[in-house]
N, C-alpha and C. Protein backbone atom coordinates (compact mmCIF):
# COMPACT_ATOMS: atom_id res chain seq x y z
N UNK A 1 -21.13 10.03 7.42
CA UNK A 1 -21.26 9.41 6.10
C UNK A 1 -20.01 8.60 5.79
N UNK A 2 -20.45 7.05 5.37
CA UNK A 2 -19.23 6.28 4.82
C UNK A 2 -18.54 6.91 3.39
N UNK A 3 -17.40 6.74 3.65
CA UNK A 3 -16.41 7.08 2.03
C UNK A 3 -16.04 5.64 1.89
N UNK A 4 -16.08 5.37 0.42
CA UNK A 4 -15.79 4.45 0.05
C UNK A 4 -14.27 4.53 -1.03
N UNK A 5 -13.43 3.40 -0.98
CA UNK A 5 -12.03 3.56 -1.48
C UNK A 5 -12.12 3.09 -2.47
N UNK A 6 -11.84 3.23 -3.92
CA UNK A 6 -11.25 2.57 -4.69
C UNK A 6 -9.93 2.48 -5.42
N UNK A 7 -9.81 1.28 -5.00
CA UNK A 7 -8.12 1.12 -5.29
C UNK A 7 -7.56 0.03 -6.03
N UNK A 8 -6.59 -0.04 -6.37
CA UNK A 8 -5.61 -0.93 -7.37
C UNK A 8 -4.23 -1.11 -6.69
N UNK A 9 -3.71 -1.85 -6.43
CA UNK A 9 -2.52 -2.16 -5.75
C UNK A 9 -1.43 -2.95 -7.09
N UNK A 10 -0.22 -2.81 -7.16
CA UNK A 10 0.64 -3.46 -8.38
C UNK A 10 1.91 -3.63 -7.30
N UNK A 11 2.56 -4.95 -7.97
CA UNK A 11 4.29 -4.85 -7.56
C UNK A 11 4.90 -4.63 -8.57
N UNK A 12 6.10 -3.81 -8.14
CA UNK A 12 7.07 -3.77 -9.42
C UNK A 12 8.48 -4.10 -8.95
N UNK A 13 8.88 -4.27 -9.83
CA UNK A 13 10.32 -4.24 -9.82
C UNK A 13 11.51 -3.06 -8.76
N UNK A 14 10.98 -1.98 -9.80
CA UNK A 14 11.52 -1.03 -9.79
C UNK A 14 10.80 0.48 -10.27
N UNK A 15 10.96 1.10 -8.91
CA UNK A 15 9.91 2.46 -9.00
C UNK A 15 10.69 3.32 -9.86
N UNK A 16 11.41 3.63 -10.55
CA UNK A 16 12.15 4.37 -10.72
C UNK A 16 11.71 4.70 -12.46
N UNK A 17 11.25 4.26 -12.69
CA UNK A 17 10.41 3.82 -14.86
C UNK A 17 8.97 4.64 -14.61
N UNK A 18 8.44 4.54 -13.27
CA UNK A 18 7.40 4.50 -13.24
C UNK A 18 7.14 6.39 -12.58
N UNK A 19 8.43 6.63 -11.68
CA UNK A 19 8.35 7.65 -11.82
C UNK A 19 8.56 9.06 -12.92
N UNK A 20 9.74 8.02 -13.64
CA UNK A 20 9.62 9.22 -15.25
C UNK A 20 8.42 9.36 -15.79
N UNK A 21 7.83 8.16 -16.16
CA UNK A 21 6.02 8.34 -17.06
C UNK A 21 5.70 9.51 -16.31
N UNK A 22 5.45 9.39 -15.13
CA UNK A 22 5.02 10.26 -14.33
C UNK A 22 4.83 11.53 -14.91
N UNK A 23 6.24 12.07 -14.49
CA UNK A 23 6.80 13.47 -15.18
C UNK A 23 6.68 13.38 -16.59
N UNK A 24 6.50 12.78 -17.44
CA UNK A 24 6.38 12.79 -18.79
C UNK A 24 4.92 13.06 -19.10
N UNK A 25 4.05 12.44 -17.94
CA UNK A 25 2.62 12.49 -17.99
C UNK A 25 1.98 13.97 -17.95
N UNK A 26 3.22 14.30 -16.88
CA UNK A 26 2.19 15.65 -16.25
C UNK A 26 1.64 15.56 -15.35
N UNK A 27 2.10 14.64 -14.60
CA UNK A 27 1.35 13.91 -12.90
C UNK A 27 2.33 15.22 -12.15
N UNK A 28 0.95 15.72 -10.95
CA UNK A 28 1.26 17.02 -10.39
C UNK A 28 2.01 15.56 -8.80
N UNK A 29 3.04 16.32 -8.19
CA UNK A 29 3.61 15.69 -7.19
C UNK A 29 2.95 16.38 -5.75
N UNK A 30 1.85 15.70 -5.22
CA UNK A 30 1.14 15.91 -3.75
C UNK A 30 1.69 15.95 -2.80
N UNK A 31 2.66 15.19 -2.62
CA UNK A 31 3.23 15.13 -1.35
C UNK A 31 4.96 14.01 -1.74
N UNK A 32 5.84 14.82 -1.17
CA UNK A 32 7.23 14.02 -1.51
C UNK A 32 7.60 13.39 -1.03
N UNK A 33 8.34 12.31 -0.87
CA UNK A 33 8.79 11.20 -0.47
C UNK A 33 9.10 11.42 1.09
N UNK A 34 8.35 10.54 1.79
CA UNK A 34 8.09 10.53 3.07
C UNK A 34 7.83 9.33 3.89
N UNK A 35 8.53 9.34 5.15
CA UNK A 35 8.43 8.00 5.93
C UNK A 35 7.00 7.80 6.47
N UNK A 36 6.38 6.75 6.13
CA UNK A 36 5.01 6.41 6.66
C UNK A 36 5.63 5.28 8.35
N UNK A 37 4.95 5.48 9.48
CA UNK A 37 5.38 4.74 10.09
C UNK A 37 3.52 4.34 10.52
N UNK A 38 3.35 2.70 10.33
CA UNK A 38 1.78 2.55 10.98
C UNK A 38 1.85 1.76 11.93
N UNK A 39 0.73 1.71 12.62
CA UNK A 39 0.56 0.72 13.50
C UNK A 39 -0.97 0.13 13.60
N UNK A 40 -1.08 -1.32 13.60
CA UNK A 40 -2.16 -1.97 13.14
C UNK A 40 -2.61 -2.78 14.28
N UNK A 41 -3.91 -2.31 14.43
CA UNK A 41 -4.77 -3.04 15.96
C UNK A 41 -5.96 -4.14 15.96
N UNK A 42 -6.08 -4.73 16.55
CA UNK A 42 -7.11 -6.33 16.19
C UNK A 42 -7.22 -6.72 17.71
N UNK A 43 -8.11 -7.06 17.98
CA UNK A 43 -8.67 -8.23 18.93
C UNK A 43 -7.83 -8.99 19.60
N UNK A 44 -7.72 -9.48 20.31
CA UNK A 44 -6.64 -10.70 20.84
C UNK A 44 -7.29 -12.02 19.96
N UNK A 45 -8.16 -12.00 19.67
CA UNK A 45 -8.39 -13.61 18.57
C UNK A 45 -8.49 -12.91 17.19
N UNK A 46 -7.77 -11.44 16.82
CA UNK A 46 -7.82 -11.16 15.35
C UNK A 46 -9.10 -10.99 14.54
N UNK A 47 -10.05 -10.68 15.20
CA UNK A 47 -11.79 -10.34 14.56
C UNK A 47 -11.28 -9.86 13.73
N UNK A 48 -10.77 -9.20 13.15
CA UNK A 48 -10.65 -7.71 12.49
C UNK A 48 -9.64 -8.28 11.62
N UNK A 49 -8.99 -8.81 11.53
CA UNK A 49 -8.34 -8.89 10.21
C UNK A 49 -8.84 -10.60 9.37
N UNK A 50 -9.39 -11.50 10.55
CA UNK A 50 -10.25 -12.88 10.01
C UNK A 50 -11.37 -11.67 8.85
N UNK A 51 -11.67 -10.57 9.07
CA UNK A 51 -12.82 -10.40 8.10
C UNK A 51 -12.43 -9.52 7.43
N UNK A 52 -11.07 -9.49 7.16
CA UNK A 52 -10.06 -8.28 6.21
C UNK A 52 -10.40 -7.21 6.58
N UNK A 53 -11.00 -6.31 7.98
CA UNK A 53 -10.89 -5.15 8.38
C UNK A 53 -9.25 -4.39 8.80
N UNK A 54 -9.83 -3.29 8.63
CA UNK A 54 -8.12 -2.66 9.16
C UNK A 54 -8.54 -1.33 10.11
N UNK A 55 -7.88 -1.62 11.28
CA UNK A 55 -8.19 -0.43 11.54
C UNK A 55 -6.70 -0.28 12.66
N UNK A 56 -6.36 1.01 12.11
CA UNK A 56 -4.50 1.30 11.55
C UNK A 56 -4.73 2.88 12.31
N UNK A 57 -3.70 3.35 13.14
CA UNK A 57 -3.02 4.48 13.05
C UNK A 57 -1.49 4.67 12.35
N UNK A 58 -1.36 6.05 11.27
CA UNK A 58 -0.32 6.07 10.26
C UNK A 58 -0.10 7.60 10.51
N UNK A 59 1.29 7.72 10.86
CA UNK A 59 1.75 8.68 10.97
C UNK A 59 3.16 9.25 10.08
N UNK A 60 2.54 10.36 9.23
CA UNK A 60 3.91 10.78 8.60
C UNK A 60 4.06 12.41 9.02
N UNK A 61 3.71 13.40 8.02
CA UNK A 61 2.96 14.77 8.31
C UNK A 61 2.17 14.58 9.30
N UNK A 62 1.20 14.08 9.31
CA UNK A 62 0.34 14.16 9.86
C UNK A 62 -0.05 12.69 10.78
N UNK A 63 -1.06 12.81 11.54
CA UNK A 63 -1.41 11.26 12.28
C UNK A 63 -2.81 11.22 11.89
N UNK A 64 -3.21 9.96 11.51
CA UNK A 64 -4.28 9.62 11.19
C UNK A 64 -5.31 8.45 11.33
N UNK A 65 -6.47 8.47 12.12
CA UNK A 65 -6.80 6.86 12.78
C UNK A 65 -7.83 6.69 11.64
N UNK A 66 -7.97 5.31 11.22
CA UNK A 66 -8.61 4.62 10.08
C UNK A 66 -9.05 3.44 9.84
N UNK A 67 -10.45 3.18 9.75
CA UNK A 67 -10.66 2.18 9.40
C UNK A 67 -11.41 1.48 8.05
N UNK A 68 -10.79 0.52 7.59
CA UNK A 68 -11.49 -0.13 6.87
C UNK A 68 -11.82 -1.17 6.61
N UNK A 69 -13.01 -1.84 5.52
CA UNK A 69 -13.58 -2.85 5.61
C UNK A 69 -13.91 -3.27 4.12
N UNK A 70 -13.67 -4.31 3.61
CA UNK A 70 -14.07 -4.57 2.25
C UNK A 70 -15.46 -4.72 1.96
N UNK A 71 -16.02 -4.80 0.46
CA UNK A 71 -17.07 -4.36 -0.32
C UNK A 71 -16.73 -5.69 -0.72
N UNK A 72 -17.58 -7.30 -0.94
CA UNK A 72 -17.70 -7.78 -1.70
C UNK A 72 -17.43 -8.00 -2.50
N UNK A 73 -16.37 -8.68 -3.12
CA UNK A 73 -16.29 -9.09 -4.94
C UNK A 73 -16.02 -7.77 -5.73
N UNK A 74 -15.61 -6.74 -5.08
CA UNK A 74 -15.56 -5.55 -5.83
C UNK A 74 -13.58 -4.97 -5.46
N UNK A 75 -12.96 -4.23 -5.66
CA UNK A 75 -11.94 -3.02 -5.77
C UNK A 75 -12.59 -2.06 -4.44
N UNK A 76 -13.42 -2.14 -4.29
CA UNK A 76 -13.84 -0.90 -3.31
C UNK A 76 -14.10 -1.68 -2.09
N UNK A 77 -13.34 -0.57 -0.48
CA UNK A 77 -13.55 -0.58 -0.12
C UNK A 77 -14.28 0.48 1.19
N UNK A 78 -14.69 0.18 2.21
CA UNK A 78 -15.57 1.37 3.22
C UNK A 78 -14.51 1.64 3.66
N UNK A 79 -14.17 3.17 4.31
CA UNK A 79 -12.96 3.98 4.53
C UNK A 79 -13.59 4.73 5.17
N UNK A 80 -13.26 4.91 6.63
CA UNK A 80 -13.46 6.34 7.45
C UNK A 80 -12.26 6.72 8.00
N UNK A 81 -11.64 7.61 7.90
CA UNK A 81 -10.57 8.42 8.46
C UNK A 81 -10.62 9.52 9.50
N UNK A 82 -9.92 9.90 10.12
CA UNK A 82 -10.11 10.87 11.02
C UNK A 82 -8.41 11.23 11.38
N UNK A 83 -8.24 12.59 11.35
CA UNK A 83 -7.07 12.96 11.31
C UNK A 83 -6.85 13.85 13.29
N UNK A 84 -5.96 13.16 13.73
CA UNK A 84 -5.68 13.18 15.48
C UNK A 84 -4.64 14.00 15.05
N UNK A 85 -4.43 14.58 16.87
CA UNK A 85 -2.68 15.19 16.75
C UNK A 85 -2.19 14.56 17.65
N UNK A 86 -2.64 13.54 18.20
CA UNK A 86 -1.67 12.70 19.46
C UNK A 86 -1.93 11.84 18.86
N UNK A 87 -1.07 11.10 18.48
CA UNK A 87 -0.79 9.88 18.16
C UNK A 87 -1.08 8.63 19.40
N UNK A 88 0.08 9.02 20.72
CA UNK A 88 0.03 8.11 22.21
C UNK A 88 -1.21 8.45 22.39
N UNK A 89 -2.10 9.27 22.53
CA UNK A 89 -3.48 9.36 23.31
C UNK A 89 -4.25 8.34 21.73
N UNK A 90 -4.59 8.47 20.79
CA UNK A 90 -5.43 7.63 20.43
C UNK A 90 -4.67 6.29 20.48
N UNK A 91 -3.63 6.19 20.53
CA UNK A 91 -3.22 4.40 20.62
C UNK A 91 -3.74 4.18 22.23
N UNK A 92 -3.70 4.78 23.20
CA UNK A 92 -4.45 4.48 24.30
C UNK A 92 -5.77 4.45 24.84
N UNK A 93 -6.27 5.31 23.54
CA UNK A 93 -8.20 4.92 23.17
C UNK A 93 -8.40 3.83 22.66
N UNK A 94 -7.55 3.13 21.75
CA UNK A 94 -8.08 1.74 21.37
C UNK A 94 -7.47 0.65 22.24
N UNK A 95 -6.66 0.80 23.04
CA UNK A 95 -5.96 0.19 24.06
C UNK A 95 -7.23 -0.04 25.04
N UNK A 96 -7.77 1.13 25.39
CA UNK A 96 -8.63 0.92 26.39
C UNK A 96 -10.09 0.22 26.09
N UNK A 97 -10.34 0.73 24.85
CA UNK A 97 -11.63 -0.38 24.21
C UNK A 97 -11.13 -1.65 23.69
N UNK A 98 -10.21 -2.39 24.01
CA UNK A 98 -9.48 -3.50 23.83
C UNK A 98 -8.94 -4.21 22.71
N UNK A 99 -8.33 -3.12 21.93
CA UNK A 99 -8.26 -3.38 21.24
C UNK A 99 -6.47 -3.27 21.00
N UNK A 100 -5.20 -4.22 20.39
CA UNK A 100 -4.14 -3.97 20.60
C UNK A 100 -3.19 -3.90 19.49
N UNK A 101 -1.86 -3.79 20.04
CA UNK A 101 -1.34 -3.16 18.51
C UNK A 101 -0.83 -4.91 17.98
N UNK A 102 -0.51 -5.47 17.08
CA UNK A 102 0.11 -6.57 16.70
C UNK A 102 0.39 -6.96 15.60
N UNK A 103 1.01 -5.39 14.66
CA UNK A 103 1.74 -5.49 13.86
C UNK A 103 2.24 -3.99 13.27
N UNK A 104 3.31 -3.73 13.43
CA UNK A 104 3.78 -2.41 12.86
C UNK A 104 4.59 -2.46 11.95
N UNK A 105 4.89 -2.02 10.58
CA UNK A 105 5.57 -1.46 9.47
C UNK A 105 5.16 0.33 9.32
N UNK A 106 6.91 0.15 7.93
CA UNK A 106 6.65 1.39 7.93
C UNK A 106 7.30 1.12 6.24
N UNK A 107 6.90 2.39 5.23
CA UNK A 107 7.25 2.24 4.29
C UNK A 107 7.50 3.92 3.97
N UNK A 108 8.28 4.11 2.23
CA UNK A 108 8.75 5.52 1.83
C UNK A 108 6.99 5.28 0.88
N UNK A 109 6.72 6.82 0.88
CA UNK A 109 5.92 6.87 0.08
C UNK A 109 5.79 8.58 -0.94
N UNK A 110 5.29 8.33 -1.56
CA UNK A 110 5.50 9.62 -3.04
C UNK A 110 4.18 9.49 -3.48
N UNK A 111 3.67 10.84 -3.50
CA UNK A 111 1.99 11.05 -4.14
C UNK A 111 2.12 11.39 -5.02
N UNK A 112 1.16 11.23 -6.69
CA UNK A 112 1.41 12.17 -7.51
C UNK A 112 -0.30 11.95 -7.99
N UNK A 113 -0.72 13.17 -8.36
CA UNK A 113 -2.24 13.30 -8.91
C UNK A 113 -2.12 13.02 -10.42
N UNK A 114 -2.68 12.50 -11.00
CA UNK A 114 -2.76 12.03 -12.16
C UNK A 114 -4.15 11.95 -13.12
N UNK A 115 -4.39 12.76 -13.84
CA UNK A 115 -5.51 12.88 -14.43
C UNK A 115 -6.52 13.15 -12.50
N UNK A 116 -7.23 12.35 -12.54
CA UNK A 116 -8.03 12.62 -11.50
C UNK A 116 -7.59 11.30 -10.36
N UNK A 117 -7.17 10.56 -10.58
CA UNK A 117 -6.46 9.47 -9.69
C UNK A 117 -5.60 9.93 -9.24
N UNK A 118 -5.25 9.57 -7.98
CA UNK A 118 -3.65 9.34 -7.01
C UNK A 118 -3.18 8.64 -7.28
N UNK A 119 -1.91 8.53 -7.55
CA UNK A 119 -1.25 7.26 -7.37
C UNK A 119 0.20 7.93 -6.39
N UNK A 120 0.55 6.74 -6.02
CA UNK A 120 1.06 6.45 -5.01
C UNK A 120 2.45 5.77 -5.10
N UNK A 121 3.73 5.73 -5.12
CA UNK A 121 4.43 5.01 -5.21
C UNK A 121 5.18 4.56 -3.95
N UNK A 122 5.13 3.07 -3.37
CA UNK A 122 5.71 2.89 -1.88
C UNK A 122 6.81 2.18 -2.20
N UNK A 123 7.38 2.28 -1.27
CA UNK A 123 9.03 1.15 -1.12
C UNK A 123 8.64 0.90 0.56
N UNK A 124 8.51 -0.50 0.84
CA UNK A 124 8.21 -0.99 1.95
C UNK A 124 9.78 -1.82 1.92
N UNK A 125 9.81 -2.07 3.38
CA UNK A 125 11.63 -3.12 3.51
C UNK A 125 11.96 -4.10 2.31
N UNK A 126 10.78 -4.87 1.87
CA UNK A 126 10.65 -6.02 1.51
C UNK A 126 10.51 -5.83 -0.30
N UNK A 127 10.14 -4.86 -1.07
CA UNK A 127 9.86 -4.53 -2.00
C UNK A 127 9.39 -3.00 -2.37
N UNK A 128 8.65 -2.93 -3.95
CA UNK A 128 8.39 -1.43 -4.25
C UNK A 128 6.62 -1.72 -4.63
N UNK A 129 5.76 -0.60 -4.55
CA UNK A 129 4.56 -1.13 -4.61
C UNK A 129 3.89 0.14 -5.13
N UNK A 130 3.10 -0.47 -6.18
CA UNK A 130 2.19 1.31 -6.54
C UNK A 130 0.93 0.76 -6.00
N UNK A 131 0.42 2.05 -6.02
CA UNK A 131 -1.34 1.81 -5.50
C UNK A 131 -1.57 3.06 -6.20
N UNK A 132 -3.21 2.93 -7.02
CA UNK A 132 -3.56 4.02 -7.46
C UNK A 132 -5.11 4.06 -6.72
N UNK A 133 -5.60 4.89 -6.62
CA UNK A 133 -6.80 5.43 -6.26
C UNK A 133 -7.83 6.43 -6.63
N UNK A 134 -8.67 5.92 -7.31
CA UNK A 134 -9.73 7.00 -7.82
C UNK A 134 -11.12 7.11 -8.08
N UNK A 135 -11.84 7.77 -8.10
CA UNK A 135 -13.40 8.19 -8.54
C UNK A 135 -14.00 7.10 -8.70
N UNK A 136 -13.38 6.21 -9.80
CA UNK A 136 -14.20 4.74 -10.50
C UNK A 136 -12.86 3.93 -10.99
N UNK A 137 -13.64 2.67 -11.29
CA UNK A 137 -12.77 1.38 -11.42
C UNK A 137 -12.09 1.93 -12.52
N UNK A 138 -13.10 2.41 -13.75
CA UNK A 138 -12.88 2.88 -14.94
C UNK A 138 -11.62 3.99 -15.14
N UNK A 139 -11.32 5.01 -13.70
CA UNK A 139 -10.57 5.74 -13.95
C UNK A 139 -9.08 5.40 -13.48
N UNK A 140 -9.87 4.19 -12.65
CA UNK A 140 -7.86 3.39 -12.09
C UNK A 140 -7.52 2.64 -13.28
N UNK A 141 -7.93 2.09 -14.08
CA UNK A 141 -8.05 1.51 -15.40
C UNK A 141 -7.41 2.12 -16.18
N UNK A 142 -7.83 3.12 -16.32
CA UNK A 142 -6.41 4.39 -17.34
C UNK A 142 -5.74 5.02 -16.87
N UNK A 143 -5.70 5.14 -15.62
CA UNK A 143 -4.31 5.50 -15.48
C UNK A 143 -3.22 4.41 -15.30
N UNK A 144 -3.88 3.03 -14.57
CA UNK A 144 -2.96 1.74 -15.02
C UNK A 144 -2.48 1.89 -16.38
N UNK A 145 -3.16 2.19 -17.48
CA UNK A 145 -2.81 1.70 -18.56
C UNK A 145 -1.42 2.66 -18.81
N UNK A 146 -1.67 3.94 -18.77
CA UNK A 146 -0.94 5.23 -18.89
C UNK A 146 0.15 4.66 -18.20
N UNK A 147 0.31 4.09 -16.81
CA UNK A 147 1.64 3.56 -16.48
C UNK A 147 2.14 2.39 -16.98
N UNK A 148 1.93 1.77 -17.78
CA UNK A 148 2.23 0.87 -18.39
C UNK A 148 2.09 -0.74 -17.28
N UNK A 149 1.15 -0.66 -16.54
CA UNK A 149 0.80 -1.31 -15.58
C UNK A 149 -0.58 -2.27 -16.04
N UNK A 150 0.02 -3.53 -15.64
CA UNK A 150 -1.02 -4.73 -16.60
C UNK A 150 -2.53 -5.11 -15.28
N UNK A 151 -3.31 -4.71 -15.81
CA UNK A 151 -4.33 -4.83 -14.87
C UNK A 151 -4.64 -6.32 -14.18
N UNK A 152 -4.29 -7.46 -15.19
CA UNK A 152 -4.36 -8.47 -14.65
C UNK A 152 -2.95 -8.95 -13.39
N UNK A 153 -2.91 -8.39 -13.35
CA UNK A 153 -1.72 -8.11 -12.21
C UNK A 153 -1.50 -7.50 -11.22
N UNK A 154 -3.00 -7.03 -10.91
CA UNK A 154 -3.55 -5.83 -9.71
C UNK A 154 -3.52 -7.43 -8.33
N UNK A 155 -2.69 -6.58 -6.77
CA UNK A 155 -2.85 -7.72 -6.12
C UNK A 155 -4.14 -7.42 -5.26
N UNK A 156 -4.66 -8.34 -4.61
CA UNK A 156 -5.58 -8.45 -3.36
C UNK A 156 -4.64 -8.02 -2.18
N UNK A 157 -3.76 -8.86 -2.41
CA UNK A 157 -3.16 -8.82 -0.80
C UNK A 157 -2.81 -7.85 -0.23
N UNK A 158 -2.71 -7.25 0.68
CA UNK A 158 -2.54 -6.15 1.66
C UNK A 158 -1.06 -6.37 1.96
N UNK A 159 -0.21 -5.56 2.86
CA UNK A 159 0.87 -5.34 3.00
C UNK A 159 1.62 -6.37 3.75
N UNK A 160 0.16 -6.17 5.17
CA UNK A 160 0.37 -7.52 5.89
C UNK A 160 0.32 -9.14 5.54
N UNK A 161 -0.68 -9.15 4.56
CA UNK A 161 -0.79 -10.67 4.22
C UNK A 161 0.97 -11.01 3.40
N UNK A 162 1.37 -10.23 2.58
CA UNK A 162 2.56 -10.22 1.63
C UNK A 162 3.87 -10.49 3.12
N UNK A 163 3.39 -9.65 3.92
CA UNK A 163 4.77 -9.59 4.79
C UNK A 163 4.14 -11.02 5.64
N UNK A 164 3.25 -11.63 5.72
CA UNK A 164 3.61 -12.99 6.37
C UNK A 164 4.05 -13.88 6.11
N UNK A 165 3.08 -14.08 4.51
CA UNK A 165 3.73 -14.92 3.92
C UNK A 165 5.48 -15.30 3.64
N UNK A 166 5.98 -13.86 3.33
CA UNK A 166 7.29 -13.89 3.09
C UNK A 166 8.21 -14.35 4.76
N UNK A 167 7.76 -13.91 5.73
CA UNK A 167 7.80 -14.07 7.01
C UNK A 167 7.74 -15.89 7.00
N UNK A 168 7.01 -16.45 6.65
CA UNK A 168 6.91 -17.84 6.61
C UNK A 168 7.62 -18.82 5.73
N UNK A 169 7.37 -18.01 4.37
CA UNK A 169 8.70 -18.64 3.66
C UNK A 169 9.56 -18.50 3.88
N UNK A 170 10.29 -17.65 4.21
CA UNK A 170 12.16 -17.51 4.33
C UNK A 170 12.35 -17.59 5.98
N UNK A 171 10.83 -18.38 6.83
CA UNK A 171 11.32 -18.02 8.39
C UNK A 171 12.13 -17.02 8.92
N UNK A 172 11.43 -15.79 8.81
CA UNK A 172 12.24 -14.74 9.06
C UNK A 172 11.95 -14.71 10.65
N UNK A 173 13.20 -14.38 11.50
CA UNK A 173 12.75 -13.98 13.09
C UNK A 173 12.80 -12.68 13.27
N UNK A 174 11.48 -11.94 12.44
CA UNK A 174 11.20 -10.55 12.36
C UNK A 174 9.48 -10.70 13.09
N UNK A 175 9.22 -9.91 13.62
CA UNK A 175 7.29 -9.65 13.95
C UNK A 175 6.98 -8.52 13.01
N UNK A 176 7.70 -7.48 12.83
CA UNK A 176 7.51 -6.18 11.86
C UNK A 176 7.81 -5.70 10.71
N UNK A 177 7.58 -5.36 9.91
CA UNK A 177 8.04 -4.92 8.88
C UNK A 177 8.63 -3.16 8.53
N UNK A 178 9.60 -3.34 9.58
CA UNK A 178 9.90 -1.98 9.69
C UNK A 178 11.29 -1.96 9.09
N UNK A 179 12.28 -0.85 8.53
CA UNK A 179 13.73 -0.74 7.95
C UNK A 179 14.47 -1.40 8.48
N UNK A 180 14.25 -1.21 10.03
CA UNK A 180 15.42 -1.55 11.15
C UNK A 180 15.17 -3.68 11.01
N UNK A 181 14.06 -4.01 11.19
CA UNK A 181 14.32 -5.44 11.48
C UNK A 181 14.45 -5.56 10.11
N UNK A 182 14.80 -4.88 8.76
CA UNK A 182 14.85 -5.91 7.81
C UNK A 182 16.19 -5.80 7.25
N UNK A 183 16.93 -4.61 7.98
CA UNK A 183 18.24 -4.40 8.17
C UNK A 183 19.29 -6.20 8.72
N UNK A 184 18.61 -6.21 9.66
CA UNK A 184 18.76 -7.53 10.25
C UNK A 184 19.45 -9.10 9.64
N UNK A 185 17.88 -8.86 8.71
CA UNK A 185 17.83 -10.18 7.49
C UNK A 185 18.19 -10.80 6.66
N UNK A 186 19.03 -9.30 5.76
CA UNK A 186 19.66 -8.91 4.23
C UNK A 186 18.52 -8.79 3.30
N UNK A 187 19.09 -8.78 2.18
CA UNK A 187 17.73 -8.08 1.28
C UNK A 187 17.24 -9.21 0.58
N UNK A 188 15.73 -8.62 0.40
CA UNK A 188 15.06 -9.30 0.21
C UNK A 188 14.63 -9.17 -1.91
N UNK A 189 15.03 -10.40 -1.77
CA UNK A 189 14.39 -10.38 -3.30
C UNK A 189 13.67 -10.47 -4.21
N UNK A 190 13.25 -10.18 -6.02
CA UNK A 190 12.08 -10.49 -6.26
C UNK A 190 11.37 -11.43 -6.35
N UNK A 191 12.70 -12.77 -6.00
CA UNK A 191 12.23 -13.25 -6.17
C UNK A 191 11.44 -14.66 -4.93
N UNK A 192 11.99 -13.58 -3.77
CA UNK A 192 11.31 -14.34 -2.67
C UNK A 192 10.03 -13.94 -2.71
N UNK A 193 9.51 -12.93 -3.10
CA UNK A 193 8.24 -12.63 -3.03
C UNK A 193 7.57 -12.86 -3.77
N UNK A 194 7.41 -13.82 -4.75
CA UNK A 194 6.95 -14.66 -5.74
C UNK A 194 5.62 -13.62 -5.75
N UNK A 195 5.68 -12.92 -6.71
CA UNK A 195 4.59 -11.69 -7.06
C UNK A 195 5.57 -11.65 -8.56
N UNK A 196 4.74 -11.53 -9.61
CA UNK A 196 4.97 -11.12 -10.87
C UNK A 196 4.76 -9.44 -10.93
N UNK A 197 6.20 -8.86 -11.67
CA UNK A 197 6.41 -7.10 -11.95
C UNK A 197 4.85 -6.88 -12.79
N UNK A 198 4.75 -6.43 -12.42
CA UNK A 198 3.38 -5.10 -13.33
C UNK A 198 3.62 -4.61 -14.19
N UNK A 199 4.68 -4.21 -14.11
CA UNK A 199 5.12 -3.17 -15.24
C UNK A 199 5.68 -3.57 -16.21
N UNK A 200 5.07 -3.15 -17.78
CA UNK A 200 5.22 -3.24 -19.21
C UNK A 200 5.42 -2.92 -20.30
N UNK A 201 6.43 -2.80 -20.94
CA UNK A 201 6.27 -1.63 -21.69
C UNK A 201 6.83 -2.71 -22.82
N UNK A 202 5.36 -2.56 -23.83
CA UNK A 202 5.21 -3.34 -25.11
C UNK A 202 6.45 -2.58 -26.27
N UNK A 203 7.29 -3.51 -26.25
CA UNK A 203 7.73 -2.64 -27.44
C UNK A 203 7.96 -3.13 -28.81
N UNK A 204 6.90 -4.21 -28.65
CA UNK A 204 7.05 -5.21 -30.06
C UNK A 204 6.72 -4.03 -31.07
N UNK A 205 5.74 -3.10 -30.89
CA UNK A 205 5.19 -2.00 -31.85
C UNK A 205 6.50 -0.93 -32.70
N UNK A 206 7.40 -1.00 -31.80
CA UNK A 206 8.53 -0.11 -32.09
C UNK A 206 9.29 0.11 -33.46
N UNK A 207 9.15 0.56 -33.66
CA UNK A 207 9.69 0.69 -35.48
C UNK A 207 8.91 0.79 -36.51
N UNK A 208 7.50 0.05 -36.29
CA UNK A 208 6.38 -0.61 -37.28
C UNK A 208 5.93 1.05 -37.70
N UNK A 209 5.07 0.92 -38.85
CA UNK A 209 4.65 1.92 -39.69
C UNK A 209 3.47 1.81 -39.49
């Protein structure tokens, strides 16, 4: 049986606002800050990502092979997972059905359950990134709001599309988006990544009666 994902992706500034709400919320902490290291496989002519599929082994705790595929005009996408304990033996199962690796990052990541959504807080080389995930559109919707996170500001782009682009603008002579090559580069700013912060916190209301 297909599982289907629904998700919300935001950039911010700075994770650090977003983790107090958190704790102020009452968001239970799933899993603690931890190195994600992935690796992402496609075709030699890229089938698989020409039709925004992903199909990724990600290893932190655990190793996990995954694929997915977008839903149309919608937040949701098809998600099958399967959790391996060899990591080298399934990268040499898709090796052998021809399929290869040709792009690896790795990012910090922090779980916290929230009402009935996940959310997620990442720091990839290049920037900080929330993703929330839940039940219905309706329930990533409030908990966006609860983080003070502007919905019209939810991105499409995936990790990879963000890291090419930036890859192209600033001609970086990086292939990965891993700590070590971005060690390399110097840091990267908000404002090379021409993505507007998410995060909001209205305070015109402040004082009013």
């Amino acid at each position: 049986m297909e599982n289907i994902e629904i998700e919300a992706k935001y950039y911010v500034n700075d994770l650090e606002p977003l983790r107090k709400i958190l704790h102020t919320l009452g968001a239970k902490l799933t899993c603690e800050r931890v190195l994600e290291r992935n690796w992402r496989f496609d075709t030699s002519d890229r089938r698989l990502t020409q039709h925004g599929e992903v199909l990724r082994i990600r290893e932190d705790h655990r190793i996990r092979l995954t694929y997915k595929r977008p839903i149309q005009g919608t937040l949701e996408r098809t998600e099958i997972e399967i959790e391996v304990d060899n990591g080298i033996k399934a990268k040499l199962f898709l090796e052998a059905i021809g399929y290869k690796v040709f792009f690896v990052y790795e990012k910090y990541r922090e779980t916290f359950e929230l009402d009935d959504a996940e959310v997620v807080l990442d720091e990839v080389p290049y920037g900080c990134f929330v993703e929330i995930e839940g039940p219905s559109l309706e329930s990533i919707r409030q908990a966006s709001d609860k983080l003070h996170l502007q919905w019209e500001r939810r991105l499409s782009s995936t990790y990879l599309a963000i890291f090419e682009r930036l890859k192209r603008d600033l001609t970086l002579p990086i292939s990965n988006a891993t700590f070590e090559a971005f060690s390399k580069v110097g840091k990267i700013l908000p404002k090379d990544l021409d993505l507007e912060d998410a995060f909001h916190v209205d305070t015109s209301m402040e004082g009013s009666s």
